[in-house]
N, C-alpha and C. Protein backbone atom coordinates (compact mmCIF):
# COMPACT_ATOMS: atom_id res chain seq x y z
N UNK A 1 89.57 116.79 107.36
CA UNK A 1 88.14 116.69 107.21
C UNK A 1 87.61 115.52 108.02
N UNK A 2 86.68 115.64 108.63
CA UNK A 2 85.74 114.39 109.40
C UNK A 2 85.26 113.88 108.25
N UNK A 3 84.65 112.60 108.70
CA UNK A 3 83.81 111.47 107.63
C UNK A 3 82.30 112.65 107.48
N UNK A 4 81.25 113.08 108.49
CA UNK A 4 80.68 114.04 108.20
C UNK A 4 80.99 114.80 106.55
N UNK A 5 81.78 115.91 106.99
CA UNK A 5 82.24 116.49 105.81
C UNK A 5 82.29 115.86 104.83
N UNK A 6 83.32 114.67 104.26
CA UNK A 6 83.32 114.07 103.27
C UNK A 6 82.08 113.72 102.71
N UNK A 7 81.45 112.92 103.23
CA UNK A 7 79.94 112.90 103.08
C UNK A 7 79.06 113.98 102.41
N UNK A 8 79.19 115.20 103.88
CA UNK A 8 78.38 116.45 102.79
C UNK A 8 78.86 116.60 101.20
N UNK A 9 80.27 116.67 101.51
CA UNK A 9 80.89 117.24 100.21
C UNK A 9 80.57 115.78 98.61
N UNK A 10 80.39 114.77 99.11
CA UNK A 10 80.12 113.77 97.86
C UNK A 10 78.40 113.96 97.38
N UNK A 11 77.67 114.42 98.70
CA UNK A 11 76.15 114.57 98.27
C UNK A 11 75.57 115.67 98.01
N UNK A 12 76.40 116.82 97.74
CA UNK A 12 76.14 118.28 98.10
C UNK A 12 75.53 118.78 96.57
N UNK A 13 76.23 117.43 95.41
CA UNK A 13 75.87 117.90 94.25
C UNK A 13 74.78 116.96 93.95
N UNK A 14 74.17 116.24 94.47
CA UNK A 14 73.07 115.43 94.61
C UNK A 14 73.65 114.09 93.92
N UNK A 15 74.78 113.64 94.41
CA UNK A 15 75.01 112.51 94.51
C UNK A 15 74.86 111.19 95.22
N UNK A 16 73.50 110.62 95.27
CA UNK A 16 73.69 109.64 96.14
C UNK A 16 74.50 108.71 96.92
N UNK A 17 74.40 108.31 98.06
CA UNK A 17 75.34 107.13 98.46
C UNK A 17 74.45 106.15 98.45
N UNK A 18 74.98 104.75 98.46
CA UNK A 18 74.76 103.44 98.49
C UNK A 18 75.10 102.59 99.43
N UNK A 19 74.54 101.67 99.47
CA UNK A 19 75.31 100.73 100.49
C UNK A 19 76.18 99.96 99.80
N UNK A 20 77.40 99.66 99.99
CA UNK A 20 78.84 99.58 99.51
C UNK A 20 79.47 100.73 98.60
N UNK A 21 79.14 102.13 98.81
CA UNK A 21 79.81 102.85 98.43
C UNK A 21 81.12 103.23 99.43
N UNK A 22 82.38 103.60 98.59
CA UNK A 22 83.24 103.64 98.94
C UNK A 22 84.20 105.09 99.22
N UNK A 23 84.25 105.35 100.34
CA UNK A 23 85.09 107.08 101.03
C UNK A 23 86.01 107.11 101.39
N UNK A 24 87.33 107.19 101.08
CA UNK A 24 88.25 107.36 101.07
C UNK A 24 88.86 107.91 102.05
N UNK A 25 89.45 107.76 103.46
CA UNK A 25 89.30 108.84 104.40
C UNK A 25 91.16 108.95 104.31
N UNK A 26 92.16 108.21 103.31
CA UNK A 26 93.54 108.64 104.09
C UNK A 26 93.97 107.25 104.54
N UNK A 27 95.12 107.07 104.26
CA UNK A 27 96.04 105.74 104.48
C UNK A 27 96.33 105.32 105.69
N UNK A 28 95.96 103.98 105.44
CA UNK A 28 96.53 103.43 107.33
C UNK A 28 97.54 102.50 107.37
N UNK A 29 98.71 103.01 107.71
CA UNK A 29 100.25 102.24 107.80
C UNK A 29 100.36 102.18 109.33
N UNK A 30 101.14 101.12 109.38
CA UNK A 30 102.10 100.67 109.97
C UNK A 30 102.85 101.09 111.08
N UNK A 31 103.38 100.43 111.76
CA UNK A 31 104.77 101.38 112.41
C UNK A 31 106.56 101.12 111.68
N UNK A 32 106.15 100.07 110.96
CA UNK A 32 107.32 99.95 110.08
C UNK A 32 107.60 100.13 108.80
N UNK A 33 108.44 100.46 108.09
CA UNK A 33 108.86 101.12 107.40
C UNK A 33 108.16 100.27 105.91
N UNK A 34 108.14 98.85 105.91
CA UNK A 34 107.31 98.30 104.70
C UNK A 34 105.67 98.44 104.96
N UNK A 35 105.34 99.39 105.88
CA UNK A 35 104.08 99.14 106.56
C UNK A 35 103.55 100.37 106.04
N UNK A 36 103.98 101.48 105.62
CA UNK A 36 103.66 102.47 105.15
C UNK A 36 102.57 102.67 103.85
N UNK A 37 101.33 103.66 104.14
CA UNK A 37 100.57 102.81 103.28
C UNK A 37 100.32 103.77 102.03
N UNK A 38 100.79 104.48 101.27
CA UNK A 38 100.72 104.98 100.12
C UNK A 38 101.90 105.84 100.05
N UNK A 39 102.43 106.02 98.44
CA UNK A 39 103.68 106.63 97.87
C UNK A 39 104.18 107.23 98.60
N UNK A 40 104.10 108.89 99.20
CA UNK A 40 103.98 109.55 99.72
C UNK A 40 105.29 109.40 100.67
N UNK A 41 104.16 108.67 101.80
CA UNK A 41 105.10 107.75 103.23
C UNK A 41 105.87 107.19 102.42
N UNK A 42 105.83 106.08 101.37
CA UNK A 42 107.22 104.77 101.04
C UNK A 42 108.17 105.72 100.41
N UNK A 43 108.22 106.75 100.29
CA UNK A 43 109.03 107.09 99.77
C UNK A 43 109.80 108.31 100.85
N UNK A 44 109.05 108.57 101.92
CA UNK A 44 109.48 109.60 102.91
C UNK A 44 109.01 110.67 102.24
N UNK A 45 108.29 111.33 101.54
CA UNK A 45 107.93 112.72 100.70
C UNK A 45 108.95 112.85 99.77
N UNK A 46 109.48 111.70 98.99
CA UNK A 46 110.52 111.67 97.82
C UNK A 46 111.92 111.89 98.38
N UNK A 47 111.99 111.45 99.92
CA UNK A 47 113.52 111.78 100.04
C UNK A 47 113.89 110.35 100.25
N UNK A 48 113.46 109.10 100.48
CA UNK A 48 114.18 108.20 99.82
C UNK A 48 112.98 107.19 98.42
N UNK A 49 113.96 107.56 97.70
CA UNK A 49 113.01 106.56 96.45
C UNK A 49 113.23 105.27 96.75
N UNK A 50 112.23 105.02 96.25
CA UNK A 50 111.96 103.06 96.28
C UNK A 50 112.52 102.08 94.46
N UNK A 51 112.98 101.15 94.42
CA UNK A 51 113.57 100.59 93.19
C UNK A 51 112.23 99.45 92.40
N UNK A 52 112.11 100.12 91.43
CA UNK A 52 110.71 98.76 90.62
C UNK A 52 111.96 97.98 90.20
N UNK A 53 110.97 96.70 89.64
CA UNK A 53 111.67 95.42 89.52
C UNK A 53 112.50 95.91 88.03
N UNK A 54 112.66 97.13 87.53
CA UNK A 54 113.25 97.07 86.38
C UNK A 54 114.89 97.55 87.00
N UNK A 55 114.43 97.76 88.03
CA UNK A 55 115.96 98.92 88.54
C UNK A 55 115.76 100.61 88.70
N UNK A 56 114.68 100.95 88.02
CA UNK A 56 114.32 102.54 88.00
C UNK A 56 113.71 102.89 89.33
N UNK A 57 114.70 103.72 89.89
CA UNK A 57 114.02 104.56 90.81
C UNK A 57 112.94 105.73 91.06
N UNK A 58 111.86 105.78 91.53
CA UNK A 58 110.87 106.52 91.84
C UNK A 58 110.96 106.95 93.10
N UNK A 59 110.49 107.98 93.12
CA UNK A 59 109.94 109.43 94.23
C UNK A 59 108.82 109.37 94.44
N UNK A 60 108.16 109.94 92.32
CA UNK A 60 106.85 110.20 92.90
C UNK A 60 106.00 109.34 91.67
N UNK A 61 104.96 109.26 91.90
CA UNK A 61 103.61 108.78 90.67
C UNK A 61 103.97 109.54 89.66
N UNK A 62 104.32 109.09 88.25
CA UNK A 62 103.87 109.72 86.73
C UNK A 62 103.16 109.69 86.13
N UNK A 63 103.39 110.40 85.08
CA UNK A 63 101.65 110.40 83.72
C UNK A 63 102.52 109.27 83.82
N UNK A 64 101.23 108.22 83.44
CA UNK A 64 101.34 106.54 82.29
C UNK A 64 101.58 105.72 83.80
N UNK A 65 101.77 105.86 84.83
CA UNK A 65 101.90 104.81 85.78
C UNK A 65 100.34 104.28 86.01
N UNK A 66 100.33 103.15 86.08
CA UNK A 66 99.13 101.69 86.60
C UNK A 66 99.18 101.61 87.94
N UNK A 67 98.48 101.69 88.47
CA UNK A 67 98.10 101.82 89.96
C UNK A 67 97.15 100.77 89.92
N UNK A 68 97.58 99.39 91.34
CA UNK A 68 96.52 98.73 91.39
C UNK A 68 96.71 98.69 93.37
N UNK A 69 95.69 98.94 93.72
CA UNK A 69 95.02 98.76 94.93
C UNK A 69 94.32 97.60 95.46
N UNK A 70 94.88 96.53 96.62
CA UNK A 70 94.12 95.76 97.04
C UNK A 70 93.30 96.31 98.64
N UNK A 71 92.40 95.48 98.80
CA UNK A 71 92.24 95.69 100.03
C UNK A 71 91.70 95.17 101.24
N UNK A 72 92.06 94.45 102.26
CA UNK A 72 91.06 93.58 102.69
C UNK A 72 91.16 93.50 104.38
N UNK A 73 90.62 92.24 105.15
CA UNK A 73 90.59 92.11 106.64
C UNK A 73 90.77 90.98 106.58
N UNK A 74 91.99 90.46 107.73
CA UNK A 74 91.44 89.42 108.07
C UNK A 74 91.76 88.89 109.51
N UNK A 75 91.24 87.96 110.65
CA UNK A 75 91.32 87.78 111.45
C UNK A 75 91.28 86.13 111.73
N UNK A 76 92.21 85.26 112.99
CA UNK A 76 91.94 84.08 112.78
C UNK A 76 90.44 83.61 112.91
N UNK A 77 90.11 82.61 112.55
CA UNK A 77 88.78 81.82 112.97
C UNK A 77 87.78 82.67 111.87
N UNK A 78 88.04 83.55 111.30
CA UNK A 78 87.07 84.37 110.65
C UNK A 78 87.06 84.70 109.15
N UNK A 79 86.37 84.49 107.86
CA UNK A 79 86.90 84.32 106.65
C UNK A 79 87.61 86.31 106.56
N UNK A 80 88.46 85.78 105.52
CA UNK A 80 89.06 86.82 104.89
C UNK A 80 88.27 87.87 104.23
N UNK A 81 88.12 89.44 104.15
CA UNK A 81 86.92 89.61 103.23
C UNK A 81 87.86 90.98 102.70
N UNK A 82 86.88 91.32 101.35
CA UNK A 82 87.99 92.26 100.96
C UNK A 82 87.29 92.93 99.82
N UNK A 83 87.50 93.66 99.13
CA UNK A 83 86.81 94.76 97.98
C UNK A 83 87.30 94.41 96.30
N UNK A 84 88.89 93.23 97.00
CA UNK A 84 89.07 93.14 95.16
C UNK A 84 89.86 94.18 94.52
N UNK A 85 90.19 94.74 93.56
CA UNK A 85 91.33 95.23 93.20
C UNK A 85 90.68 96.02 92.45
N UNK A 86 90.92 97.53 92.85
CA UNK A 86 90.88 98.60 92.00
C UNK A 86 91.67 99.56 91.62
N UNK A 87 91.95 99.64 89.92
CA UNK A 87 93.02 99.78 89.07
C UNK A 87 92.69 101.54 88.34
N UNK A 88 93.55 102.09 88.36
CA UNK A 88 93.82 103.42 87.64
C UNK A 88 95.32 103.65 86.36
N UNK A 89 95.11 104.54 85.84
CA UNK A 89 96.52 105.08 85.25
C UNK A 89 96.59 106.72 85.27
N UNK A 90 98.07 107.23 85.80
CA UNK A 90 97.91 108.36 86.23
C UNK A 90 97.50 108.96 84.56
N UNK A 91 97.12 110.06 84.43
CA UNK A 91 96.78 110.62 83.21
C UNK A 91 97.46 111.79 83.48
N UNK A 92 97.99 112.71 81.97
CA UNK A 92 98.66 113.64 81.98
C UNK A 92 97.80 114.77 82.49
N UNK A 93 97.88 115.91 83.21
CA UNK A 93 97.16 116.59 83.35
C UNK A 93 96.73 117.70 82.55
């Protein structure tokens, strides 16, 4: 989908946008392998799992997992700027 589309499709039900509203267009990683930027990629499509600090290996997102998202820019000479941390939990479907 283009940013266009996305757009139609968030206002189509007469949802306004705002200025600092936020569109989601798809993850931007890396060329290296810790650079990868959502589950998906870190995990190769679940063919290698990644280890949480308990020792349990994951593939994929579960019901009851906490998802926290940072996000930001930064460049020398120029302040840091960023959106702050936004938090979910997967829910059973």
């Amino acid at each position: 989908r283009t940013m266009s589309q996305m757009l139609a499709h968030h206002t189509s039900t007469g949802c306004n946008m705002r200025p600092g509203d936020l569109l989601a267009s798809g993850t931007i990683s890396g060329p290296a392998k810790e650079n990868r930027g959502c589950m998906l990629e870190r995990t190769w499509r679940g063919t290698e799992p990644i280890t949480l600090a308990d020792g349990t290996e994951r593939r994929f997102l579960q019901d009851g997992d906490e998802l926290t998202i940072r996000g930001w820019c930064e460049r020398p000479g120029l302040p840091r700027i960023g959106f702050g941390e936004c938090r979910g939990v997967i829910m059973p479907a």
